[in-house]
N, C-alpha and C. Protein backbone atom coordinates (compact mmCIF):
# COMPACT_ATOMS: atom_id res chain seq x y z
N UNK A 1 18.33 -37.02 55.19
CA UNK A 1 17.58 -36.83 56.43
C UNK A 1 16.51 -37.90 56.55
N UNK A 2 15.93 -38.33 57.64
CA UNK A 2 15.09 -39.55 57.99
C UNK A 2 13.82 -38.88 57.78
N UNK A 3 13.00 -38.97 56.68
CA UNK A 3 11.63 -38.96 56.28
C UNK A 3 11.91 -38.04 54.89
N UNK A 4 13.58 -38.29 54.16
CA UNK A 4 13.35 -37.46 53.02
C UNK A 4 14.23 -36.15 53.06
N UNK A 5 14.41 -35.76 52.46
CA UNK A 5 15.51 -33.97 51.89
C UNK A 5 16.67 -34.34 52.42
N UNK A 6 17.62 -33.34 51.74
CA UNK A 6 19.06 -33.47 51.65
C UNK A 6 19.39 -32.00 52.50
N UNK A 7 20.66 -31.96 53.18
CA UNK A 7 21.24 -30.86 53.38
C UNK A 7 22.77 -30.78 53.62
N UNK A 8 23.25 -29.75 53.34
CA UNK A 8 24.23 -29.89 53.50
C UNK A 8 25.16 -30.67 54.83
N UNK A 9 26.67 -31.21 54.26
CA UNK A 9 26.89 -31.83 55.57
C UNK A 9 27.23 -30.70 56.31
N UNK A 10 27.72 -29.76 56.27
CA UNK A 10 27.92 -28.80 57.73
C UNK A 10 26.82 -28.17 57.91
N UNK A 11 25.50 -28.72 57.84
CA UNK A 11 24.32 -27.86 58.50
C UNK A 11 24.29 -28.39 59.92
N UNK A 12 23.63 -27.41 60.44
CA UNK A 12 23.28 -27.30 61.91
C UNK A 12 22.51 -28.68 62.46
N UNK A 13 21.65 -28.74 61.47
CA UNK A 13 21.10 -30.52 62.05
C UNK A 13 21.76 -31.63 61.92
N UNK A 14 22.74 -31.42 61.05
CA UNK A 14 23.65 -32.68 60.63
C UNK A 14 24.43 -32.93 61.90
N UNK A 15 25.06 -31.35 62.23
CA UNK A 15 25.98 -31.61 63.49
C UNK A 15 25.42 -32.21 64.61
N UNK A 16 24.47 -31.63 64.95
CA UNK A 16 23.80 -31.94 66.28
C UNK A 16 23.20 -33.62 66.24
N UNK A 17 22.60 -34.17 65.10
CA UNK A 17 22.57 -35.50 65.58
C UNK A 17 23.70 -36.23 65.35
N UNK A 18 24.93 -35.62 64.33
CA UNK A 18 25.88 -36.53 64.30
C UNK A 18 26.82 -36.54 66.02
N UNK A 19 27.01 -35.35 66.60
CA UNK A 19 27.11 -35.27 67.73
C UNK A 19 26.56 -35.97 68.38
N UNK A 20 25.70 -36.37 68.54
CA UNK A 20 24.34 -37.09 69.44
C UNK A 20 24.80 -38.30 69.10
N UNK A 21 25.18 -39.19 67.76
CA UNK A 21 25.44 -39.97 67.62
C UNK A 21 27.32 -40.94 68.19
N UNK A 22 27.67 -39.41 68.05
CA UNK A 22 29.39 -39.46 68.59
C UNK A 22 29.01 -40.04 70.11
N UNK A 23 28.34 -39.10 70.61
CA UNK A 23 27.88 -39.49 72.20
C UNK A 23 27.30 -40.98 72.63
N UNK A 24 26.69 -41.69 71.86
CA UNK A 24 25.95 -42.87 71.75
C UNK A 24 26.91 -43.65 71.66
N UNK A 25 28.18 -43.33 70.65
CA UNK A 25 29.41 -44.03 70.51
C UNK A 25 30.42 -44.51 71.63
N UNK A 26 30.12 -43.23 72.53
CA UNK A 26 31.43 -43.16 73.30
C UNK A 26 30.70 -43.53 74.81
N UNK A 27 29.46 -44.56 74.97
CA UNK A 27 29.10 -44.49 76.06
C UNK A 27 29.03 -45.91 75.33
N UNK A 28 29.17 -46.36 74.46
CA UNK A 28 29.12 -48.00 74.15
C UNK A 28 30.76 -48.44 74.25
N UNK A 29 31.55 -47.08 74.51
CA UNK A 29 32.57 -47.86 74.83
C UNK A 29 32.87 -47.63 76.33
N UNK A 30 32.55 -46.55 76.99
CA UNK A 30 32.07 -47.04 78.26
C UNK A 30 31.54 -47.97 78.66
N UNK A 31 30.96 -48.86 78.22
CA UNK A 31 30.24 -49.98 78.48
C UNK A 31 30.97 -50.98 77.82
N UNK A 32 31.54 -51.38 77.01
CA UNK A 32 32.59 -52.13 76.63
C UNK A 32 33.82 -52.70 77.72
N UNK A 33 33.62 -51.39 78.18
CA UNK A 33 35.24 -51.64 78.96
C UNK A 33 34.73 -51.54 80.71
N UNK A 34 33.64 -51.30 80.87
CA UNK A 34 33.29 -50.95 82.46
C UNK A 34 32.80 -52.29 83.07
N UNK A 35 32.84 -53.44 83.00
CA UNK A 35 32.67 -54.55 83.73
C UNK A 35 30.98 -54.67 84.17
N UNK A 36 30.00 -53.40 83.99
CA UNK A 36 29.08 -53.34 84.12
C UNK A 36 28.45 -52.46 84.70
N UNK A 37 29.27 -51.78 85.21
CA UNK A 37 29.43 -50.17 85.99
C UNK A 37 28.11 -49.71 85.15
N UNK A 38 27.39 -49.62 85.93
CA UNK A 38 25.62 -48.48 85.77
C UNK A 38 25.31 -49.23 84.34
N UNK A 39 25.48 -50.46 83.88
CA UNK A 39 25.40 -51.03 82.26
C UNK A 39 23.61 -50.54 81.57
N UNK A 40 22.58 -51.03 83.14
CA UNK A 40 21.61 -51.51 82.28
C UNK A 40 21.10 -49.50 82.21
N UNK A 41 21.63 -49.04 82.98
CA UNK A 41 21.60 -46.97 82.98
C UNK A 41 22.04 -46.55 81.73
N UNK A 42 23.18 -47.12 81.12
CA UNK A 42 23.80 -46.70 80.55
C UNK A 42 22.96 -46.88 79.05
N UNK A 43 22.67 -48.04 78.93
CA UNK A 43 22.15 -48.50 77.79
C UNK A 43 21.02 -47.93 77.47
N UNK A 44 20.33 -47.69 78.57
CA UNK A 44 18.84 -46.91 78.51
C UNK A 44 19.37 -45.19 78.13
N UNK A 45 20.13 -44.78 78.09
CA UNK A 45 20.84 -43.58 77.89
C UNK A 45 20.70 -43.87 76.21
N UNK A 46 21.58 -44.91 76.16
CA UNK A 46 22.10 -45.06 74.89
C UNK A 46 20.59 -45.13 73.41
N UNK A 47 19.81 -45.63 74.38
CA UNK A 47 18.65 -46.04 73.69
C UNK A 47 17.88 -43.93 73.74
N UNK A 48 17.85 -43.36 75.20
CA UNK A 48 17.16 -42.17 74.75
C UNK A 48 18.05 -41.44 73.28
N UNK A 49 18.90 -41.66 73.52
CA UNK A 49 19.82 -40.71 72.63
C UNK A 49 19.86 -40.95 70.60
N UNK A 50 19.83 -42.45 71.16
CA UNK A 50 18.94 -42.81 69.54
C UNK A 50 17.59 -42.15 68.99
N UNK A 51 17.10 -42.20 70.15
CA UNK A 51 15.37 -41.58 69.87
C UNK A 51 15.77 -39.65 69.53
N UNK A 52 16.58 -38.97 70.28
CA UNK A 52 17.20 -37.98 70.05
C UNK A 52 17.94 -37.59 68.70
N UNK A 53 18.52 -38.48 68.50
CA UNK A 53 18.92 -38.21 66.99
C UNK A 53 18.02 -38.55 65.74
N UNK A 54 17.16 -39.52 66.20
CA UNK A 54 16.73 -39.51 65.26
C UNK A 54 16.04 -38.47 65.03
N UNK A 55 15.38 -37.97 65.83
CA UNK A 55 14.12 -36.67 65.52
C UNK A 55 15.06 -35.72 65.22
N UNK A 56 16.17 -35.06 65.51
CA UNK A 56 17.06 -34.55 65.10
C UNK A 56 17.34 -34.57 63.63
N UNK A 57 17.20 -35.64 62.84
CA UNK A 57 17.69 -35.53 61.82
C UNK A 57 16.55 -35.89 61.05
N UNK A 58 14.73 -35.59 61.78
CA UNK A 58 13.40 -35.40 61.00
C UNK A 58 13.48 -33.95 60.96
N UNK A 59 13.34 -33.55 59.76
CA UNK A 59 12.85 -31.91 59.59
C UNK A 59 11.20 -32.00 59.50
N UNK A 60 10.78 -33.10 59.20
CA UNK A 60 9.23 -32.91 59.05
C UNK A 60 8.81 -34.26 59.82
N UNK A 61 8.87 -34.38 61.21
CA UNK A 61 7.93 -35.24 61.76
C UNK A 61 6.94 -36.03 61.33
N UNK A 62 5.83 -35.46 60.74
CA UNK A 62 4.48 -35.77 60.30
C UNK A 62 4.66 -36.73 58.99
N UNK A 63 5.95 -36.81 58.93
CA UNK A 63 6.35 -37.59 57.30
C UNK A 63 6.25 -39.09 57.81
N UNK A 64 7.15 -39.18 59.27
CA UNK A 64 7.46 -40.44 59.73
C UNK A 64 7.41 -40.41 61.11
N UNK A 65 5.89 -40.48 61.49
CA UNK A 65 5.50 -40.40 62.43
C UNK A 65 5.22 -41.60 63.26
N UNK A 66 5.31 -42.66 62.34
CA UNK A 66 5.25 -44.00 62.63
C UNK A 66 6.32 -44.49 63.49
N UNK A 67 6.96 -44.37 62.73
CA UNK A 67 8.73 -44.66 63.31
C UNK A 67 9.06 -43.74 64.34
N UNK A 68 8.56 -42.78 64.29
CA UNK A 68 9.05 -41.43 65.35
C UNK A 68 8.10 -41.73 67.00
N UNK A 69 7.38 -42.51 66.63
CA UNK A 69 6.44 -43.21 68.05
C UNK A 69 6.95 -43.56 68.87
N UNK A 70 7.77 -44.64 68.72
CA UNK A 70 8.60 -45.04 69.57
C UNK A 70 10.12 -44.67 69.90
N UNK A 71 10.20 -42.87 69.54
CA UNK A 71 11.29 -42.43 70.13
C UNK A 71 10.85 -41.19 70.85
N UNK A 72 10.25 -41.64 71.72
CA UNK A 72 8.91 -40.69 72.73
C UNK A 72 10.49 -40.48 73.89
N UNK A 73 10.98 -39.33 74.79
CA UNK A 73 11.60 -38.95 75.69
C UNK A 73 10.95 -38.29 76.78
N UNK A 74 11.11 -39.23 78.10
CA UNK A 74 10.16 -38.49 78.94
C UNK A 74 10.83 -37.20 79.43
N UNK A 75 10.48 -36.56 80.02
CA UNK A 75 10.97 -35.88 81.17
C UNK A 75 11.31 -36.00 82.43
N UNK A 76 10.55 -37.12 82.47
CA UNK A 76 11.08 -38.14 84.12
C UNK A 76 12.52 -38.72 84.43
N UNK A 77 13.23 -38.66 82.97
CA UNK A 77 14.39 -38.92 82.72
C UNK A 77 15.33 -37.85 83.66
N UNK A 78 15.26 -37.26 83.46
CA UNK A 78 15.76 -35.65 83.91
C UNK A 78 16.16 -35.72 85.64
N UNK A 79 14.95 -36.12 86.38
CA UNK A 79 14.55 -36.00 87.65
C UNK A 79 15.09 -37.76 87.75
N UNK A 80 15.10 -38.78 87.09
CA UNK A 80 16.14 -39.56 87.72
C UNK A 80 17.64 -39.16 87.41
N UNK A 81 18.08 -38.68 86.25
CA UNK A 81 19.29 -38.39 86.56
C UNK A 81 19.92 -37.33 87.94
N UNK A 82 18.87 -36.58 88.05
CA UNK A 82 18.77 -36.20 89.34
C UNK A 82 19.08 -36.59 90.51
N UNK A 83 18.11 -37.89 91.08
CA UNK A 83 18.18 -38.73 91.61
C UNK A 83 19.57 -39.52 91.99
N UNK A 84 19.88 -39.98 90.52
CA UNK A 84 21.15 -40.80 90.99
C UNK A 84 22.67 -39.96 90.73
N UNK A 85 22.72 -38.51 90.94
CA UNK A 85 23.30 -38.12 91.19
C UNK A 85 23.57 -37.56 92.68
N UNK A 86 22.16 -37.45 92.91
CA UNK A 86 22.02 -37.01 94.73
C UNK A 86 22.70 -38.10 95.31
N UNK A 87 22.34 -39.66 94.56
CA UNK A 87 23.12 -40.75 95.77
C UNK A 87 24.11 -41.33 95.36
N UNK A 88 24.89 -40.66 94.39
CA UNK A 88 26.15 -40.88 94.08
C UNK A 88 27.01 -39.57 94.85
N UNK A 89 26.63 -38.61 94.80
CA UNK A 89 27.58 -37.57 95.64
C UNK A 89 27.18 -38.04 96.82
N UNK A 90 26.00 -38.53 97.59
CA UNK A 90 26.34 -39.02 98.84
C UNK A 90 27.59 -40.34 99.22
N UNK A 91 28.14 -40.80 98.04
CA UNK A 91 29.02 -41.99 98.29
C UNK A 91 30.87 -41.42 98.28
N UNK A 92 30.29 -39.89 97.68
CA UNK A 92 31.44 -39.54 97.00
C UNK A 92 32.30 -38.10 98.76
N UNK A 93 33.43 -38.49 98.11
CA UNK A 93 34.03 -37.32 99.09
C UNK A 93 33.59 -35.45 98.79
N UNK A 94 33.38 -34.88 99.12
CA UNK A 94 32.83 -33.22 98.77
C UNK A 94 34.24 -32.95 97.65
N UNK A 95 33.68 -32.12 96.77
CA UNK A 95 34.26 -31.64 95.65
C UNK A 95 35.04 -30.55 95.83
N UNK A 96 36.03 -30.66 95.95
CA UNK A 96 37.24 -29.44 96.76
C UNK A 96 37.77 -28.65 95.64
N UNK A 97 37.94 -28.98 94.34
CA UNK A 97 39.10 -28.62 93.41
C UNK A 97 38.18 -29.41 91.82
N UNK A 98 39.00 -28.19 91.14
CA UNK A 98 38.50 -29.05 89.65
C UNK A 98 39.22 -30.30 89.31
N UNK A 99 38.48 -31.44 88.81
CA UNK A 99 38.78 -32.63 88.71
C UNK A 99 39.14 -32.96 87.02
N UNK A 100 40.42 -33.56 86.81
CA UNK A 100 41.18 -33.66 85.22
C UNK A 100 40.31 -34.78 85.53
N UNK A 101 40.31 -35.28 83.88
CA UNK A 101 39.46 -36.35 83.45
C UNK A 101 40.68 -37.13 83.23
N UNK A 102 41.16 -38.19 84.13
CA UNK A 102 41.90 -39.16 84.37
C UNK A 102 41.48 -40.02 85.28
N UNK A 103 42.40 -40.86 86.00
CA UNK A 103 41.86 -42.12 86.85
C UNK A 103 41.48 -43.51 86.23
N UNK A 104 40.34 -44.26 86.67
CA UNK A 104 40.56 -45.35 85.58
C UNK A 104 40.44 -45.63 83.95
N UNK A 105 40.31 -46.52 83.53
CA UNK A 105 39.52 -46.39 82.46
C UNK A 105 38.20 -46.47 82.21
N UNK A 106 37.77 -46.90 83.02
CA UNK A 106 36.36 -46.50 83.13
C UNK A 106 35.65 -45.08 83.52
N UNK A 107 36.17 -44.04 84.41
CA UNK A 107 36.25 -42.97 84.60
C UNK A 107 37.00 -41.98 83.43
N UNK A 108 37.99 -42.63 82.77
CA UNK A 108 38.38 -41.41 81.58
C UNK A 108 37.49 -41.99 80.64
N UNK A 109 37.01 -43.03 80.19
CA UNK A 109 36.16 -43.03 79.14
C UNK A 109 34.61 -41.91 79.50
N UNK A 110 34.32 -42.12 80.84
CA UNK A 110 32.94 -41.47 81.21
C UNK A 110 33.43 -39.82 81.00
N UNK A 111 34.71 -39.39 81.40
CA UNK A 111 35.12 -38.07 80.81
C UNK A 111 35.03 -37.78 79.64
N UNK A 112 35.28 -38.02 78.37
CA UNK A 112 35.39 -38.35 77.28
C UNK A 112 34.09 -38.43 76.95
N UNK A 113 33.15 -39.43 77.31
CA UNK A 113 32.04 -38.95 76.98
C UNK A 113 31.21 -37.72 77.66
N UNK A 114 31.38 -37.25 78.84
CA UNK A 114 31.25 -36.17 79.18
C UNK A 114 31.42 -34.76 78.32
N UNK A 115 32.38 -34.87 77.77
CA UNK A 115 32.88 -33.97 77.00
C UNK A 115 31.95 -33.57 75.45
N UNK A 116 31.59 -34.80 74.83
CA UNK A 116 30.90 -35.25 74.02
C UNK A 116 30.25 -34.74 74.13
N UNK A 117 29.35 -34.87 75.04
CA UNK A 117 28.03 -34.61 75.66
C UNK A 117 27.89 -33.21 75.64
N UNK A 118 28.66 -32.49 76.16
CA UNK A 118 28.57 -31.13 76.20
C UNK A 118 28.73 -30.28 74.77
N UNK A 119 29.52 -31.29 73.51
CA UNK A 119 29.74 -30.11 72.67
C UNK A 119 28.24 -31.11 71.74
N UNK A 120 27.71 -31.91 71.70
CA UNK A 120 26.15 -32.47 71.60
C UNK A 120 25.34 -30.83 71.90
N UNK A 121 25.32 -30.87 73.35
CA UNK A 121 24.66 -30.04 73.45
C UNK A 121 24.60 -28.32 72.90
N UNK A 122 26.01 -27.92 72.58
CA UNK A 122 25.82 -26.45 71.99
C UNK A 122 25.33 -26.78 70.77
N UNK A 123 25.74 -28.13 70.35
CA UNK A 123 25.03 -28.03 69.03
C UNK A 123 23.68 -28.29 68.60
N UNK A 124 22.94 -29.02 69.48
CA UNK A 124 21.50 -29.01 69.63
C UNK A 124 21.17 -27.24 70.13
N UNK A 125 21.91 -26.52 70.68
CA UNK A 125 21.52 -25.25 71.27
C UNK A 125 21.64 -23.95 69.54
N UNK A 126 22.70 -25.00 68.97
CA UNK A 126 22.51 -23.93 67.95
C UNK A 126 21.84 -24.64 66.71
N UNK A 127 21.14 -25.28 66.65
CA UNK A 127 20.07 -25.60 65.75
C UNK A 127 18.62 -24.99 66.00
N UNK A 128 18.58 -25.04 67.61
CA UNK A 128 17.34 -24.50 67.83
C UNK A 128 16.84 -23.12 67.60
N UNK A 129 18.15 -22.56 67.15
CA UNK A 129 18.40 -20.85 66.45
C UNK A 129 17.56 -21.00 65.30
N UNK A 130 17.22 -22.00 64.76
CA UNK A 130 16.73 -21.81 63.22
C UNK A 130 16.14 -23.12 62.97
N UNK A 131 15.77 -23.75 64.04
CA UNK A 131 14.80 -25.36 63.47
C UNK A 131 13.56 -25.43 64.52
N UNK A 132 12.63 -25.91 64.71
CA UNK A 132 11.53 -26.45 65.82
C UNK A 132 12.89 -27.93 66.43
N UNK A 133 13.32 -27.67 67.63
CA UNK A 133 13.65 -28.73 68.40
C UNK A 133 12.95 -28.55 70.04
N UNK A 134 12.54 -30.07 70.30
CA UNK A 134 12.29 -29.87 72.07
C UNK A 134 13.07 -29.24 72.67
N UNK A 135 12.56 -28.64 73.53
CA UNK A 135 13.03 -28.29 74.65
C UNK A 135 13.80 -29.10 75.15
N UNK A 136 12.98 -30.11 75.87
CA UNK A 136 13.54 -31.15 76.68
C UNK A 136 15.11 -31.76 75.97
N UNK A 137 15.24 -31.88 74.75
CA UNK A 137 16.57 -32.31 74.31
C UNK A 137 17.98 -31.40 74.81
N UNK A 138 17.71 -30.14 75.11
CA UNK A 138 18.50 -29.40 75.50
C UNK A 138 19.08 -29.46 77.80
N UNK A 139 18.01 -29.82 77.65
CA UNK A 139 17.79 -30.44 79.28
C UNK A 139 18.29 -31.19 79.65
N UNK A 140 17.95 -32.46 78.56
CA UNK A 140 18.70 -33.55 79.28
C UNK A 140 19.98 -33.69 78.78
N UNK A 141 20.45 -33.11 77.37
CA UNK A 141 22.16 -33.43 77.85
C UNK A 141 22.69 -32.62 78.44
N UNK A 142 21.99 -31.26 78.83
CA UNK A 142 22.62 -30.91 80.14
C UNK A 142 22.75 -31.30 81.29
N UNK A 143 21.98 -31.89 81.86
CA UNK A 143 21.62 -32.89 83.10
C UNK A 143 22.22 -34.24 82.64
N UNK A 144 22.74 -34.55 81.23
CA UNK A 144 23.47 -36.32 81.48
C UNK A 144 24.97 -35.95 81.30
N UNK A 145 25.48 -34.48 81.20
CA UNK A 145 26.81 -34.41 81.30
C UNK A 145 27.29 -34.28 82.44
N UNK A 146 26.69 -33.65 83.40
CA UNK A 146 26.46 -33.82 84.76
C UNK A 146 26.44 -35.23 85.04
N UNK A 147 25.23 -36.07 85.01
CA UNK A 147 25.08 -36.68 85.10
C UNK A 147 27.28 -37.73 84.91
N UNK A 148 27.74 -37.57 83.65
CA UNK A 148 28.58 -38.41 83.34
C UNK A 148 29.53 -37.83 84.23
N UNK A 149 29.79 -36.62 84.68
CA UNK A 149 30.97 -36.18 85.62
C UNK A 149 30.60 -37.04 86.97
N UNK A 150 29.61 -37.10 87.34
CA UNK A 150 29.26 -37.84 88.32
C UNK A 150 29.73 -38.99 88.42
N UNK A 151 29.10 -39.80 87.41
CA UNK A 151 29.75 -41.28 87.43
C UNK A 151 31.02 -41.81 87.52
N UNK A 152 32.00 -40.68 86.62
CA UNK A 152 33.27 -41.06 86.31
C UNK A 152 33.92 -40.92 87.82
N UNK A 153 33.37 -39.55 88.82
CA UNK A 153 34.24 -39.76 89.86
C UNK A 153 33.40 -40.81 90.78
N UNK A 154 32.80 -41.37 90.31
CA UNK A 154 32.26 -42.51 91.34
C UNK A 154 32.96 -43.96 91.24
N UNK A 155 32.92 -44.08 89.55
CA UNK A 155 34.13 -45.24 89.13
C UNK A 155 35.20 -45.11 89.48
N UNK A 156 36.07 -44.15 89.92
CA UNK A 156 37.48 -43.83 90.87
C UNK A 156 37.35 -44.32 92.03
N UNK A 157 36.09 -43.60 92.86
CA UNK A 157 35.97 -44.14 93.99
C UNK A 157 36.02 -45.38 93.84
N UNK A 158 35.01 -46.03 93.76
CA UNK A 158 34.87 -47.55 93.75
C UNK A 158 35.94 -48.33 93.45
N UNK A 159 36.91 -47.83 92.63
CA UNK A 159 37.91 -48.55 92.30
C UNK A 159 38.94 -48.22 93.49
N UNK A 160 38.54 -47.45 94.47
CA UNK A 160 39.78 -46.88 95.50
C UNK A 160 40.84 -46.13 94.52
N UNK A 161 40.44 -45.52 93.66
CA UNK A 161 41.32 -44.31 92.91
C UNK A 161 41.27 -43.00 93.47
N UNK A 162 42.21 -41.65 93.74
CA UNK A 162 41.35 -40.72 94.13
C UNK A 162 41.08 -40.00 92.44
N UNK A 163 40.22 -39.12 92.36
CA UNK A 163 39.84 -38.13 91.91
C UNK A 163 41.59 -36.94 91.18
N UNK A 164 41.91 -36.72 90.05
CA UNK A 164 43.16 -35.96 90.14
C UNK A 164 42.60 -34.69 89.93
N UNK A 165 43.62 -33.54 90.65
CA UNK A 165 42.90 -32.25 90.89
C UNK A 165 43.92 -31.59 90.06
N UNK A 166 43.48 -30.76 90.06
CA UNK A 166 44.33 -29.52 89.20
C UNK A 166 44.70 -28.74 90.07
């Protein structure tokens, strides 16, 4: 763990930042392969989510508090993902039907990490059963999985793909 102690690998904190870290993974390959699609968004994602795991995998803050400075997460984060979801569904056609995570590759990778994202989050939800975690960590990958369903059907659009329904 980052500031010291060992725990087992199937503990609850292990999962949740290694999760966190899976997620960090799979949005660098979104960005690999997306031509630049939301790049400099994406990266700033990529960067909160580092700051996320890492504290994730501090059981004692106050050890490495130095290092832990500069993985400060606002909450303002939240209310722009907000934001650029309001003006991405304004670009987008109304949501009629559940949408399979297919279409381009840039859109199934953003599924994929979508997905990520969400099992990130039960597992940050079940650490907080038995550790001190923010709040706010539970917020925002709820609001950036959202957030990634968004994007992916926006990269369809843009590409003139439709959306595949079930």
């Amino acid at each position: 763990l980052f500031g010291g102690g060992r725990v087992p690998k199937d503990h609850p904190r292990v999962a949740a930042y290694g999760d966190v870290d899976e997620l960090n993974s799979a949005l660098g390959v979104v960005r690999a392969g997306a031509s630049g699609f939301f790049d400099p968004l994406l990266e700033s994602i990529q960067r909160d989510l580092f700051s996320i795991g890492g504290q994730l995998a501090t059981p004692d803050p106050k050890r490495v508090q130095k290092s832990l400075d500069k993985a400060v997460l606002s909450p303002e984060r939240i209310a722009e993902f907000e934001r650029l979801m309001d003006e991405s569904d304004a670009e987008l056609p109304p949501l009629r039907a559940f949408v399979l995570p297919a279409g381009t590759a840039t859109a199934a990778a953003l599924h994929l990490a979508r997905t990520i994202c969400r099992r990130a989050e039960r597992s940050v939800v079940h650490l907080v059963h038995t550790e001190a975690v923010p709040e706010l960590f539970v917020m925002y990958l709820n609001r950036l999985s959202d957030l990634l369903f968004t994007l992916a059907r926006l990269a369809n659009h843009r590409a003139g793909v439709s959306d595949v329904t079930w």
